[in-house]
Protein backbone atom coordinates (compact mmCIF):
# COMPACT_ATOMS: atom_id res chain seq x y z
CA UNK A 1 43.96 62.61 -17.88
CA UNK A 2 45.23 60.36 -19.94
CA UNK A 3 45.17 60.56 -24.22
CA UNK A 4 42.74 57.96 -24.17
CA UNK A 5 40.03 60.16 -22.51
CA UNK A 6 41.18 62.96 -24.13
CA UNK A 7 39.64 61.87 -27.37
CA UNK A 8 36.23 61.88 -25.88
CA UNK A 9 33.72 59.56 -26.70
CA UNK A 10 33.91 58.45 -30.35
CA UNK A 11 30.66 55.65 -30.56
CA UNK A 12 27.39 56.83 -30.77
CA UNK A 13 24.70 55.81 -28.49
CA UNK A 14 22.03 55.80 -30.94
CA UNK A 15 24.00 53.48 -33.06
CA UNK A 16 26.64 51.83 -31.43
CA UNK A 17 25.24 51.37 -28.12
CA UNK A 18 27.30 48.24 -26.45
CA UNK A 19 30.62 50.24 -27.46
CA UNK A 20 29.52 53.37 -26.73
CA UNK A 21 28.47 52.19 -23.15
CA UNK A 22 31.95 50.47 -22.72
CA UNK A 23 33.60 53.48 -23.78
CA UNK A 24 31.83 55.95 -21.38
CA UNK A 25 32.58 52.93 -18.27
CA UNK A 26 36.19 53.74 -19.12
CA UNK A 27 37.08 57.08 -20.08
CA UNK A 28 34.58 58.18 -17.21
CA UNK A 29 36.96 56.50 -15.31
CA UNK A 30 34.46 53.98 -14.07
CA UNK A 31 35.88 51.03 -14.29
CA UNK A 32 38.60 49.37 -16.33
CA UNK A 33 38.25 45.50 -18.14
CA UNK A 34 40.53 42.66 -15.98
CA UNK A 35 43.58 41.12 -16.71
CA UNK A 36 43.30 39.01 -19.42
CA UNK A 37 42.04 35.13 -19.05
CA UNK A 38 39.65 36.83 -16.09
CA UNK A 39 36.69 37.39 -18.85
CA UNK A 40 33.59 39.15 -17.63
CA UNK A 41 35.68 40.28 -14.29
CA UNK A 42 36.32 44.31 -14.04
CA UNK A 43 37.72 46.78 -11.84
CA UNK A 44 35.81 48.89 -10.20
CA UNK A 45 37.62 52.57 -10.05
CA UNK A 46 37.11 54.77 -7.08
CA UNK A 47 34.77 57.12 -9.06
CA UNK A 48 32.89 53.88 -10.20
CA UNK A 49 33.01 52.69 -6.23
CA UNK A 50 31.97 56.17 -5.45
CA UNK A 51 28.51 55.58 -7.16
CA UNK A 52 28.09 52.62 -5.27
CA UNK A 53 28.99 54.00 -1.72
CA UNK A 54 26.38 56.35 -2.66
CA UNK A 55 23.23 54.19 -3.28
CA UNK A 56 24.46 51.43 -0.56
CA UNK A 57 24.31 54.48 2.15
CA UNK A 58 20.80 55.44 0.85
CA UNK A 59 19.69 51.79 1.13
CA UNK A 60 21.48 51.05 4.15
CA UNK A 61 19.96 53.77 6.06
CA UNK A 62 16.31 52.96 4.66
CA UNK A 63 16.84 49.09 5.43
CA UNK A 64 17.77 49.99 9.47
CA UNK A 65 15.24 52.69 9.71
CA UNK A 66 13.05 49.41 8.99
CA UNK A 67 14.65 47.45 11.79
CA UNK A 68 17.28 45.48 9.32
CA UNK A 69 20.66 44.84 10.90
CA UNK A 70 23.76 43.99 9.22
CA UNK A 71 26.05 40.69 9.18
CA UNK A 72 28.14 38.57 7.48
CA UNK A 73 28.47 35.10 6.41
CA UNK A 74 31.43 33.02 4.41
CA UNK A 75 31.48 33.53 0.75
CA UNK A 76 32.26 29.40 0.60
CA UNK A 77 28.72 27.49 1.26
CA UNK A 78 29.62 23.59 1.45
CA UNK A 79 28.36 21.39 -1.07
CA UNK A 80 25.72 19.50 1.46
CA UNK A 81 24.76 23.08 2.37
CA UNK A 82 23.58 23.89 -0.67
CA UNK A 83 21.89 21.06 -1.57
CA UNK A 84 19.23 21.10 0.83
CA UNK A 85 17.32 23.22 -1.07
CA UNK A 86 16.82 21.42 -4.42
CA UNK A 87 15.42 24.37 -6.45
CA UNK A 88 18.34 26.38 -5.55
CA UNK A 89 20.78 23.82 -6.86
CA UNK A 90 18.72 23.22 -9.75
CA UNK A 91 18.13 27.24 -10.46
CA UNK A 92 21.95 27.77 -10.05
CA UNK A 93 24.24 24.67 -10.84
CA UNK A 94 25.18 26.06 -13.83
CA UNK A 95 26.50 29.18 -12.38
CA UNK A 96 28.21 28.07 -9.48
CA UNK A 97 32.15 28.10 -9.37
CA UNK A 98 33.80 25.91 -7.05
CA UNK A 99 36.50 25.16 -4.92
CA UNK A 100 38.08 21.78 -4.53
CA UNK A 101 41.61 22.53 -3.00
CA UNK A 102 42.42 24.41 0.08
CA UNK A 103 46.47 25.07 -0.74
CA UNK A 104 47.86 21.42 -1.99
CA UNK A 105 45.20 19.98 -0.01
CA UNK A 106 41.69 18.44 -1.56
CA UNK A 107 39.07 19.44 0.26
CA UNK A 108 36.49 16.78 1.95
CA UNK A 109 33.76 18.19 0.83
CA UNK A 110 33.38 20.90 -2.37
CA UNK A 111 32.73 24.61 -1.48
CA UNK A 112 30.62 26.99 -3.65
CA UNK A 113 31.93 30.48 -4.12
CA UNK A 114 28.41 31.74 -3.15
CA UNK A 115 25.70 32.49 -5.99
CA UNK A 116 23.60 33.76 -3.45
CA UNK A 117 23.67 32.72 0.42
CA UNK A 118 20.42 31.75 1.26
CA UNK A 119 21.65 27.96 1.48
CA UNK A 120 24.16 29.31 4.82
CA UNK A 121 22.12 32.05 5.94
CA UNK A 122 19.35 29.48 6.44
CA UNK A 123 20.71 27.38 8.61
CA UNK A 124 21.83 29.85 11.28
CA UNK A 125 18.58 31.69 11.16
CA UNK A 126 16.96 28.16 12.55
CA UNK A 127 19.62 28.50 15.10
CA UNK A 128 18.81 31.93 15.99
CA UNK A 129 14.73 31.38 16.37
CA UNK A 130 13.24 29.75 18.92
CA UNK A 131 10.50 31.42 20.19
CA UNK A 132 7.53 33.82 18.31
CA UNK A 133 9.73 36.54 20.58
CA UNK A 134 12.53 36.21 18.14
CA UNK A 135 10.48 37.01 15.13
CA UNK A 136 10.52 38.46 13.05
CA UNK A 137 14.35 38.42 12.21
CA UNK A 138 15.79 40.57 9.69
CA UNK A 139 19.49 40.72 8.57
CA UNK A 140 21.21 41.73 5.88
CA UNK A 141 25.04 41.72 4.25
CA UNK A 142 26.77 43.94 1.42
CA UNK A 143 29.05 41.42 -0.32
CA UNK A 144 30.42 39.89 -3.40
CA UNK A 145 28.65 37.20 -5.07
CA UNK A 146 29.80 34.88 -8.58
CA UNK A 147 27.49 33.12 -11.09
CA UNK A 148 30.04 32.17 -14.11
CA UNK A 149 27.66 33.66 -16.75
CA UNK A 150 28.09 32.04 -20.13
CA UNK A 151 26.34 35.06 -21.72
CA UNK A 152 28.20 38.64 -22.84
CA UNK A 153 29.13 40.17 -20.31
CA UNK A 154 29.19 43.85 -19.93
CA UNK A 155 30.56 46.24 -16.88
CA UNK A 156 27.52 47.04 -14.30
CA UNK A 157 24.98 45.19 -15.75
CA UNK A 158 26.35 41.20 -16.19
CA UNK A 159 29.58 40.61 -15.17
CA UNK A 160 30.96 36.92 -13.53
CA UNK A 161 31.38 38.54 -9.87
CA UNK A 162 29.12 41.43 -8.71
CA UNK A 163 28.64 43.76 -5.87
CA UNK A 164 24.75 43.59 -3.98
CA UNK A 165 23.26 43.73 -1.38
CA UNK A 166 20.96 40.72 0.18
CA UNK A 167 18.20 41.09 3.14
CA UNK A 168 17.17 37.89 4.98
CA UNK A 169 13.99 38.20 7.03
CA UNK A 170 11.68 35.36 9.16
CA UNK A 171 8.01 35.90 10.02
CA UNK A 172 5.48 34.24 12.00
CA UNK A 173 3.48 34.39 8.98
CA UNK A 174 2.40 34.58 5.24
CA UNK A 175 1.05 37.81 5.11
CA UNK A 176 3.68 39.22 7.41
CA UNK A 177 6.50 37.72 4.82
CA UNK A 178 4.31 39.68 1.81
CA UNK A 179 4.34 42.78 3.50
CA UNK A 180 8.13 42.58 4.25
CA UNK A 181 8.39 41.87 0.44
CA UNK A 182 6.60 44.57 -0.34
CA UNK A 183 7.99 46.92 1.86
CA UNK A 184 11.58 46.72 0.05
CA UNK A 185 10.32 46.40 -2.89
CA UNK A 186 8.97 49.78 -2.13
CA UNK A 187 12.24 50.56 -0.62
CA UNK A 188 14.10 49.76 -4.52
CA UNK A 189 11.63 51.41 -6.02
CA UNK A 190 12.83 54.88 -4.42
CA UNK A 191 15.96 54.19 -5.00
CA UNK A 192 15.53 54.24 -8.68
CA UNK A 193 13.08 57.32 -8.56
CA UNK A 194 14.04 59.16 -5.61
CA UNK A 195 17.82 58.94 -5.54
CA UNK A 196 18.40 57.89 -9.92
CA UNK A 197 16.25 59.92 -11.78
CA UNK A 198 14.96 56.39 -13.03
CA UNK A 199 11.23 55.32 -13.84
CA UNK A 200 10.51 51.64 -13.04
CA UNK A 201 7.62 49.12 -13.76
CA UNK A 202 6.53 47.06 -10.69
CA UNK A 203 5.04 43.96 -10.42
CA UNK A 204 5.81 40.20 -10.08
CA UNK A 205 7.53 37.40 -12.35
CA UNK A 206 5.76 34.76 -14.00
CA UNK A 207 5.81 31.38 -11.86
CA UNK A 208 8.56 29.67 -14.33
CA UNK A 209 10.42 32.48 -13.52
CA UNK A 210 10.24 33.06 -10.51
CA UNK A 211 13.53 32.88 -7.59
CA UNK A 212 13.93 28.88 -7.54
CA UNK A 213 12.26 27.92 -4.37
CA UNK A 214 10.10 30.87 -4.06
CA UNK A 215 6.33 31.18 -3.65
CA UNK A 216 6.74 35.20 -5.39
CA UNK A 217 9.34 36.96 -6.76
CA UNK A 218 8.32 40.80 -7.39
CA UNK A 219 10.59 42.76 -9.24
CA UNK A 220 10.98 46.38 -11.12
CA UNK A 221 12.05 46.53 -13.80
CA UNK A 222 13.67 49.85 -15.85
CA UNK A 223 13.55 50.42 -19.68
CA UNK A 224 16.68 51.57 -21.36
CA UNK A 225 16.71 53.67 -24.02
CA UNK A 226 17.87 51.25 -26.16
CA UNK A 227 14.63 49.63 -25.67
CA UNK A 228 15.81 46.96 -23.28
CA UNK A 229 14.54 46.19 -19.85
CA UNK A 230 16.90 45.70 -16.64
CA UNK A 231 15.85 43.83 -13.62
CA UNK A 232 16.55 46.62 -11.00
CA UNK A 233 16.09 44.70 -8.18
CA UNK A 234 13.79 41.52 -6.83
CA UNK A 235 12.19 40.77 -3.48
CA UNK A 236 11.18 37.05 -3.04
CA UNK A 237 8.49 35.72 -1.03
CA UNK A 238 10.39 32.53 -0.29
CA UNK A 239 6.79 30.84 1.76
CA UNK A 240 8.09 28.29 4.33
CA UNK A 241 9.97 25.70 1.85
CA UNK A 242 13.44 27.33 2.90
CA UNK A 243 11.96 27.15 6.60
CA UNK A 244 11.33 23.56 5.93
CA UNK A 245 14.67 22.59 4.46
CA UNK A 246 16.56 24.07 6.96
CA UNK A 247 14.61 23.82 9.81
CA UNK A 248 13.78 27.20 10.71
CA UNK A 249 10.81 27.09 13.26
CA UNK A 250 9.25 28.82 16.19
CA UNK A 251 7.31 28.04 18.87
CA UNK A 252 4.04 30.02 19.24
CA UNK A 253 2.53 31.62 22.09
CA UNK A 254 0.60 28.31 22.53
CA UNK A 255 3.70 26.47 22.52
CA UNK A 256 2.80 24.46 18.88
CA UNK A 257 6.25 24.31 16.80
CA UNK A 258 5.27 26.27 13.16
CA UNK A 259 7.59 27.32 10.58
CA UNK A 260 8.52 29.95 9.78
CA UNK A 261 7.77 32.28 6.58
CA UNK A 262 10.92 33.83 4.90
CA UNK A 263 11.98 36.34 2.72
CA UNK A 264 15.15 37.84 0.16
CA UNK A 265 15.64 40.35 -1.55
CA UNK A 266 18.90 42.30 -3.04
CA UNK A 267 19.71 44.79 -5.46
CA UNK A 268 22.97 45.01 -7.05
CA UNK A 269 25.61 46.97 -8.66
CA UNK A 270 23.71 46.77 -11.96
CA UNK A 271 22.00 50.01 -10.81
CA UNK A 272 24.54 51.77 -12.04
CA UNK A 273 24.44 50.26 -14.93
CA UNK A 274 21.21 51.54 -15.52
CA UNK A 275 22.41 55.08 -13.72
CA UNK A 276 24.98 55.37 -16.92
CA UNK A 277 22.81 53.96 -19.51
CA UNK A 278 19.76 55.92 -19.13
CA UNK A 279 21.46 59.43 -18.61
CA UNK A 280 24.34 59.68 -20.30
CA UNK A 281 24.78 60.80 -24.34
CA UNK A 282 27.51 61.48 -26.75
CA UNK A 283 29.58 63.72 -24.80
CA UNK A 284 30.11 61.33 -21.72
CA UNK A 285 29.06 60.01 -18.63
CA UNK A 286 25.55 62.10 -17.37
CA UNK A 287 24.67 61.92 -13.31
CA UNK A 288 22.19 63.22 -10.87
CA UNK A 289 23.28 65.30 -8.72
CA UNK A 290 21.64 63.30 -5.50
CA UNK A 291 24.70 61.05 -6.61
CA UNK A 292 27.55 62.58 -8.10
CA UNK A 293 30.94 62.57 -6.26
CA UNK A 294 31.05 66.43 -7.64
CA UNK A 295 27.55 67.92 -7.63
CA UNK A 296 29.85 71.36 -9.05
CA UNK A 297 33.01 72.01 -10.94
CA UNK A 298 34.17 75.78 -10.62
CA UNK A 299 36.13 76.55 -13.81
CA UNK A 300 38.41 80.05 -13.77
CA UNK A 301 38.03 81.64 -16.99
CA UNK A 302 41.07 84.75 -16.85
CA UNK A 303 44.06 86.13 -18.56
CA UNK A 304 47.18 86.95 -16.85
CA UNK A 305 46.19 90.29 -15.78
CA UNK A 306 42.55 89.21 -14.03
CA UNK A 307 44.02 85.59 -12.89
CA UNK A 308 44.19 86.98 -9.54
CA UNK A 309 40.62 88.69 -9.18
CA UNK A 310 39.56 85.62 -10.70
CA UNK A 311 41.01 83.10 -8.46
CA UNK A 312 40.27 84.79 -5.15
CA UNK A 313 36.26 85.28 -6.29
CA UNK A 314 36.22 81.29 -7.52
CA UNK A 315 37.74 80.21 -4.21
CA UNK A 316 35.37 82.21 -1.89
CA UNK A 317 32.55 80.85 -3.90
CA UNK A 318 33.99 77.21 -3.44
CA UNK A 319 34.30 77.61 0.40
CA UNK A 320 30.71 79.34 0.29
CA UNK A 321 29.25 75.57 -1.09
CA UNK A 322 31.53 74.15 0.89
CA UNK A 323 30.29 74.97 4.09
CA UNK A 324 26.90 74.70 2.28
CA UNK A 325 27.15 70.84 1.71
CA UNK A 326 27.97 70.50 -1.74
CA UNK A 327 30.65 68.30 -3.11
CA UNK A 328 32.49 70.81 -5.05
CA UNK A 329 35.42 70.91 -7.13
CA UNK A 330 37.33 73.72 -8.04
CA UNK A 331 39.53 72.87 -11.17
CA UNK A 332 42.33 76.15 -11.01
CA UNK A 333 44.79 73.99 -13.29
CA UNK A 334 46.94 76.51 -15.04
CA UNK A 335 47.83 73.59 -17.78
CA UNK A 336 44.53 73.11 -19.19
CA UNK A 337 42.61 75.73 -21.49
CA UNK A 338 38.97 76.31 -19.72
CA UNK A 339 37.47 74.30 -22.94
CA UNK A 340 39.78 71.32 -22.20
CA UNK A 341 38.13 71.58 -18.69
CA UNK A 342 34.59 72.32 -20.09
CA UNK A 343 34.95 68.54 -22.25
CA UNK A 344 36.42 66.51 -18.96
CA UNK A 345 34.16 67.20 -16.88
CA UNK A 346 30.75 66.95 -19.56
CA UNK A 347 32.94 63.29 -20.12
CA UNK A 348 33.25 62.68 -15.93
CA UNK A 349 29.41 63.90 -15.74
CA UNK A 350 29.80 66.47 -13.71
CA UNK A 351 26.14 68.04 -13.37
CA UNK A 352 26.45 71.74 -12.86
CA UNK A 353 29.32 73.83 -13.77
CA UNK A 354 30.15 77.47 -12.63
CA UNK A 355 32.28 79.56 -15.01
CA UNK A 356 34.09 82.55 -13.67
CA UNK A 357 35.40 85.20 -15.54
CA UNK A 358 36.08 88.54 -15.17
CA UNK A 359 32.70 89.61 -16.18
CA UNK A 360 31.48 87.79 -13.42
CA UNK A 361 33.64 88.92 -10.92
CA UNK A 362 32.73 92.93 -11.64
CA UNK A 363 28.88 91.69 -12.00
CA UNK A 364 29.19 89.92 -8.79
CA UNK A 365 27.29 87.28 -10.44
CA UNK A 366 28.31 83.20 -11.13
CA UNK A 367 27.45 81.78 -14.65
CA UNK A 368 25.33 78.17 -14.23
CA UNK A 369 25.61 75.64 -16.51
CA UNK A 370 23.58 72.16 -16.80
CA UNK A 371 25.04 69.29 -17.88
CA UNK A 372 22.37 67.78 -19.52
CA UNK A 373 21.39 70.13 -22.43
CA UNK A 374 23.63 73.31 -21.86
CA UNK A 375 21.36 75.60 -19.96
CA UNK A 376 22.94 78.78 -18.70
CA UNK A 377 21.66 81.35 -16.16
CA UNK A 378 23.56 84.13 -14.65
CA UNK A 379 22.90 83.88 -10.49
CA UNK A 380 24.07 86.35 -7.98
CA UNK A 381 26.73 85.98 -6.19
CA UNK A 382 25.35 86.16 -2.34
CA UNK A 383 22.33 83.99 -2.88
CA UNK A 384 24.90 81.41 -4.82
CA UNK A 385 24.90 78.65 -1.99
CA UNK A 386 21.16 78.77 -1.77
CA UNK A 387 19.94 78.99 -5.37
CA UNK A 388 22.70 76.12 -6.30
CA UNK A 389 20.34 73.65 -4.86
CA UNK A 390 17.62 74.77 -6.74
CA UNK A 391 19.74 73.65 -9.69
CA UNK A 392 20.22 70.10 -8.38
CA UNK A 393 16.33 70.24 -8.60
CA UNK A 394 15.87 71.67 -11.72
CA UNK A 395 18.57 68.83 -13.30
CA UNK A 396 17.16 66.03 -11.39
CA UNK A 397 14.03 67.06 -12.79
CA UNK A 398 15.44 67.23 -16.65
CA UNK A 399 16.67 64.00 -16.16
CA UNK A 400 13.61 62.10 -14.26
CA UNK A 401 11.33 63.56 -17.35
CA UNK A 402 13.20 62.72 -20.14
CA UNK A 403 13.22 58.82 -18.48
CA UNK A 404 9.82 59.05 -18.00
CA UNK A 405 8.60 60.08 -21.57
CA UNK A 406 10.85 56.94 -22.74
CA UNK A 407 9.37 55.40 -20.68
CA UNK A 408 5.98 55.80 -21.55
CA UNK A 409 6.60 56.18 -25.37
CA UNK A 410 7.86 52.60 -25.15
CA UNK A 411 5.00 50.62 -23.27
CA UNK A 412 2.81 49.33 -26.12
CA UNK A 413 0.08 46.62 -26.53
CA UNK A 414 -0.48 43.38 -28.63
CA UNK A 415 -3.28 41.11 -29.51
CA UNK A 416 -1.39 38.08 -31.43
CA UNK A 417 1.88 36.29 -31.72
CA UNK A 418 2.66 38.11 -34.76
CA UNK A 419 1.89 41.57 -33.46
CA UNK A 420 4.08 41.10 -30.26
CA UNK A 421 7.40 39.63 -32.75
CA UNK A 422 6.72 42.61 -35.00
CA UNK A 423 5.96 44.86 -32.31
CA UNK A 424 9.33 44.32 -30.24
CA UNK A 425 11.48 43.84 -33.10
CA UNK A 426 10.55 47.31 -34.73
CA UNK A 427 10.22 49.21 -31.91
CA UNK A 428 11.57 47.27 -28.64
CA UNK A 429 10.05 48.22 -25.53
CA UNK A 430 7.48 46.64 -23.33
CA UNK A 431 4.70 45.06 -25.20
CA UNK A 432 1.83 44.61 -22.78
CA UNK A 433 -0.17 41.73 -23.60
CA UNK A 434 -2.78 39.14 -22.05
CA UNK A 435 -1.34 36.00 -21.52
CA UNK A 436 -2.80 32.77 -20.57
CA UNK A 437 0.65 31.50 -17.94
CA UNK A 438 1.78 28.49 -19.88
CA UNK A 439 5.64 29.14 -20.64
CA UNK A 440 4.87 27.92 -23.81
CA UNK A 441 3.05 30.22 -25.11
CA UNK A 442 6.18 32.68 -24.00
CA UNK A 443 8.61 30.45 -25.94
CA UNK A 444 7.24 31.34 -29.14
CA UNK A 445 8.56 34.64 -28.62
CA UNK A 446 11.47 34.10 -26.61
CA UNK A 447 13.03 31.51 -29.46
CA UNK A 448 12.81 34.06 -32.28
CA UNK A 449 14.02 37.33 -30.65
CA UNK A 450 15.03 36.31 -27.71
CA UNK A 451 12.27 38.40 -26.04
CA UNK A 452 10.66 37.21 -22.37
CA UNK A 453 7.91 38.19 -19.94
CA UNK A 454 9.83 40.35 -17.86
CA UNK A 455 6.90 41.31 -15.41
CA UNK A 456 3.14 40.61 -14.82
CA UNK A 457 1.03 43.39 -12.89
CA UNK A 458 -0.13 42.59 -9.14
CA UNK A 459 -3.31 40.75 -8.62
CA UNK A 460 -4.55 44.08 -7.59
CA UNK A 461 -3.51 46.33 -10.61
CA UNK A 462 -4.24 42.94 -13.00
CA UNK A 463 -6.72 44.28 -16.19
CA UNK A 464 -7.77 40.85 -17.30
CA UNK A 465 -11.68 39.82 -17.12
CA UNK A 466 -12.83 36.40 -18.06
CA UNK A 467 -13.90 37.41 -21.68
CA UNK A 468 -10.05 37.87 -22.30
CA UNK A 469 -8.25 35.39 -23.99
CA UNK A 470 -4.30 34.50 -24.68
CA UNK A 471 -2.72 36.96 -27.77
CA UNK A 472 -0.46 33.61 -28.13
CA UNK A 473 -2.76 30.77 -27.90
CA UNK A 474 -6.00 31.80 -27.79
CA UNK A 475 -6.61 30.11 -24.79
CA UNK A 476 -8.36 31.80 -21.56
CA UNK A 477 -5.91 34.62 -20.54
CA UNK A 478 -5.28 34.17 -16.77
CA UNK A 479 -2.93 37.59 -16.21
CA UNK A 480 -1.00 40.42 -18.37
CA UNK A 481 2.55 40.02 -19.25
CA UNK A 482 4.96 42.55 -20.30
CA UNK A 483 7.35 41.01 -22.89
CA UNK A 484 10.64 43.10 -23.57
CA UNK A 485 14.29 41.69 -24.35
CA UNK A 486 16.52 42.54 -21.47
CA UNK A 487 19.88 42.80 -20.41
């Protein structure tokens, strides 16, 4: 442990939020900042890598249960490539870094350092389809991708080259490429709620929004307590114009040549981003235990005269959990005091902690503590590799709740320009409002406090009637909008 981390965290989150989530990244031992001249680059540490492992086996595992199998294209798309698709170029010029020299050598043609790989996925999808047999197709890669972001940057949630995954399907038709969207949609959602602790939002992006070439692009989206919105992960109805520009078609069972209807989708290492944001306080880093790399840390407590009593009863309780499942650590250092130990793992967030002390030991008994506010219960001894998982519940469930009242504390409604402004820049937040789709009427807000409609609801969850009218505009309100200022 270095002296850095020993000082614990020092910002407040309440306060000082941007330094206070840089300084949990690193003395969590996250993720450290690049060399310099590599701005918005980091690296990612193996307990930072850990976290990721975690949700891409979860995903993984829920994408092939679906019948997604995995591949790999070049991270280079040529030039030509990528202009085939107009509203991909357009959407991403620029973001795009790219590569002119191979060595000493100029290359021919340019190559992007993919933004996203639809524009060479594409193409050997039309190869791959023939027939309505083939359909539908569904691959998927876990890879690096680079937009050079001109905006802050900040570990996890924006940084110039990120970690994600991205899902490439074909169908026969429309409503089989909407149900494909919506199925991992569906799929992120859990992740957030099922394997996070995280609430999200669900719905779709406005049209100007929307993934450049797309017919829908549904999202959910997660509120931070700092009153900001993340997009946790999108699923595009991409409609046939990618089938079109590259060619992808099939032959029906009457033998007519159709295109096909395709699909994207990807979530990204911003996840945890929104993992350490949401959870974590003042003390440190704060995680689930559904993803922890230590669900326990087993902390001695003895003097010289118990240390052996104390030792043996800590390590048959650490093979007990063990053997049980549990990623357990037990921390027997003789060079740190058991309040030293107590602070580094709070900082490394560390979600249940057993102390062992003598007491214990003659009471046959383990001491429980949660992470997240302190709770302690005295558990017996023989039943300790059952009950623990009981706590992994009862933290889960801590955590999941005190998201979820955020969350709902912070959704809020507006009937004017004014109201939204004021509304946002008092309280931040989602401010549900009716909206009448012009992206005018969202610059008005957007220009001041760099607020924007982050989501509208589905048609079929949509509260709007015809006597509604525009809070902006006063126009004819077509759909609701959630405005928020995001990361």
């Amino acid at each position: 442990m270095t002296d850095e981390q020993a000082l614990g965290i020092t910002k407040s989150k309440e306060h000082q939020t941007g330094e206070w989530y840089a300084e949990v990244v690193q003395k969590a031992g996250l993720a450290n900042y690049a060399p310099e001249g590599m701005s918005g680059f980091i690296i990612t540490r193996p307990r930072g890598y850990a976290l990721w492992e975690a949700i891409k086996a979860e995903l993984d595992g829920k994408f092939k249960s679906t019948g997604v199998q995995n591949a790999y294209f070049p991270m280079f798309i040529p030039k030509s490539y990528l202009e085939r698709e107009k509203d991909v170029v357009e959407g991403f010029d620029p973001e795009v870094a790219w590569v002119t020299k191979g060595g000493h050598t100029e290359l021919e043609e340019p190559l992007a350092v993919r933004p996203t790989s639809e524009s060479i996925i594409a193409p050997y999808m039309s190869q791959w389809i023939r027939s309505h047999r083939d359909l539908p197709l569904r691959v998927n890669q876990w890879v690096s991708v680079v937009r050079w972001e001109a905006t802050d940057t900040k570990p996890f949630f924006r940084t110039k080259e990120f970690l994600w995954q991205e899902g490439h399907t074909a169908h026969a038709t429309h409503d089989e490429a909407w149900d494909e969207t919506i199925l991992r949609l569906d799929q992120y959602e859990s992740i957030y709620e099922d394997l996070l602790a995280i609430p999200v939002l669900r719905g779709r992006k406005p049209e100007h929004d929307k993934f450049p070439g797309a017919h829908t692009t549904t999202t959910v989206e997660a509120l931070m307590p700092d009153g900001k919105s993340v997009q946790a992960a999108t699923s595009h109805h991409l409609g046939t114009s990618f089938a079109e520009a590259f060619d992808i078609t099939y032959s029906d069972e009457d033998e007519e040549e159709r295109p096909a209807h395709t699909t994207s989708w990807g979530l990204s290492w911003r996840s945890i981003g929104a993992l350490i944001m949401t959870h974590s306080d003042d003390q440190g880093l704060v995680l689930p235990p559904t993803i922890a790399p230590e669900q326990v840390v087993i902390v001695p407590i003895y003097q010289e005269d118990t240390k052996d009593d104390v030792l043996d009863y800590a390590e048959g309780i650490y093979e007990d959990l063990e053997d049980a499942g549990v990623r357990v650590e037990l921390d027997d250092r003789d060079d740190r005091n058991p309040g030293f130990k107590f602070n580094e793992h709070e900082l490394n967030g560390v979600p249940v902690r057993f102390e062992i002390g003598p007491h214990e030991v003659e009471d046959r008994e383990v001491t429980v503590v949660h992470r997240p506010d302190g709770e302690s219960t005295a558990e017996d001894r023989n039943e300790i590799d059952e009950v623990v998982f009981d706590h992994f519940d009862e933290v889960y469930a801590k955590l999941y709740a005190a998201a979820e009242e955020n969350l709902e504390a912070n959704v809020r409604e507006a009937d004017s320009r004014e109201e939204i402004l004021g509304t946002i820049g008092q309280y931040g937040g989602y401010v549900k409002t009716s909206w009448c789709g012009d992206e005018a009427c969202e610059a008005v807000i957007k220009e001041p406090i760099a607020a924007e409609i982050v989501m509208c609801p589905f048609e079929e969850d949509e509260e709007v009637d015809d006597e509604d009218t525009c809070a902006i505009c006063g126009e004819s309100a077509t759909q609701t909008a959630y405005f928020a200022k995001s990361y």
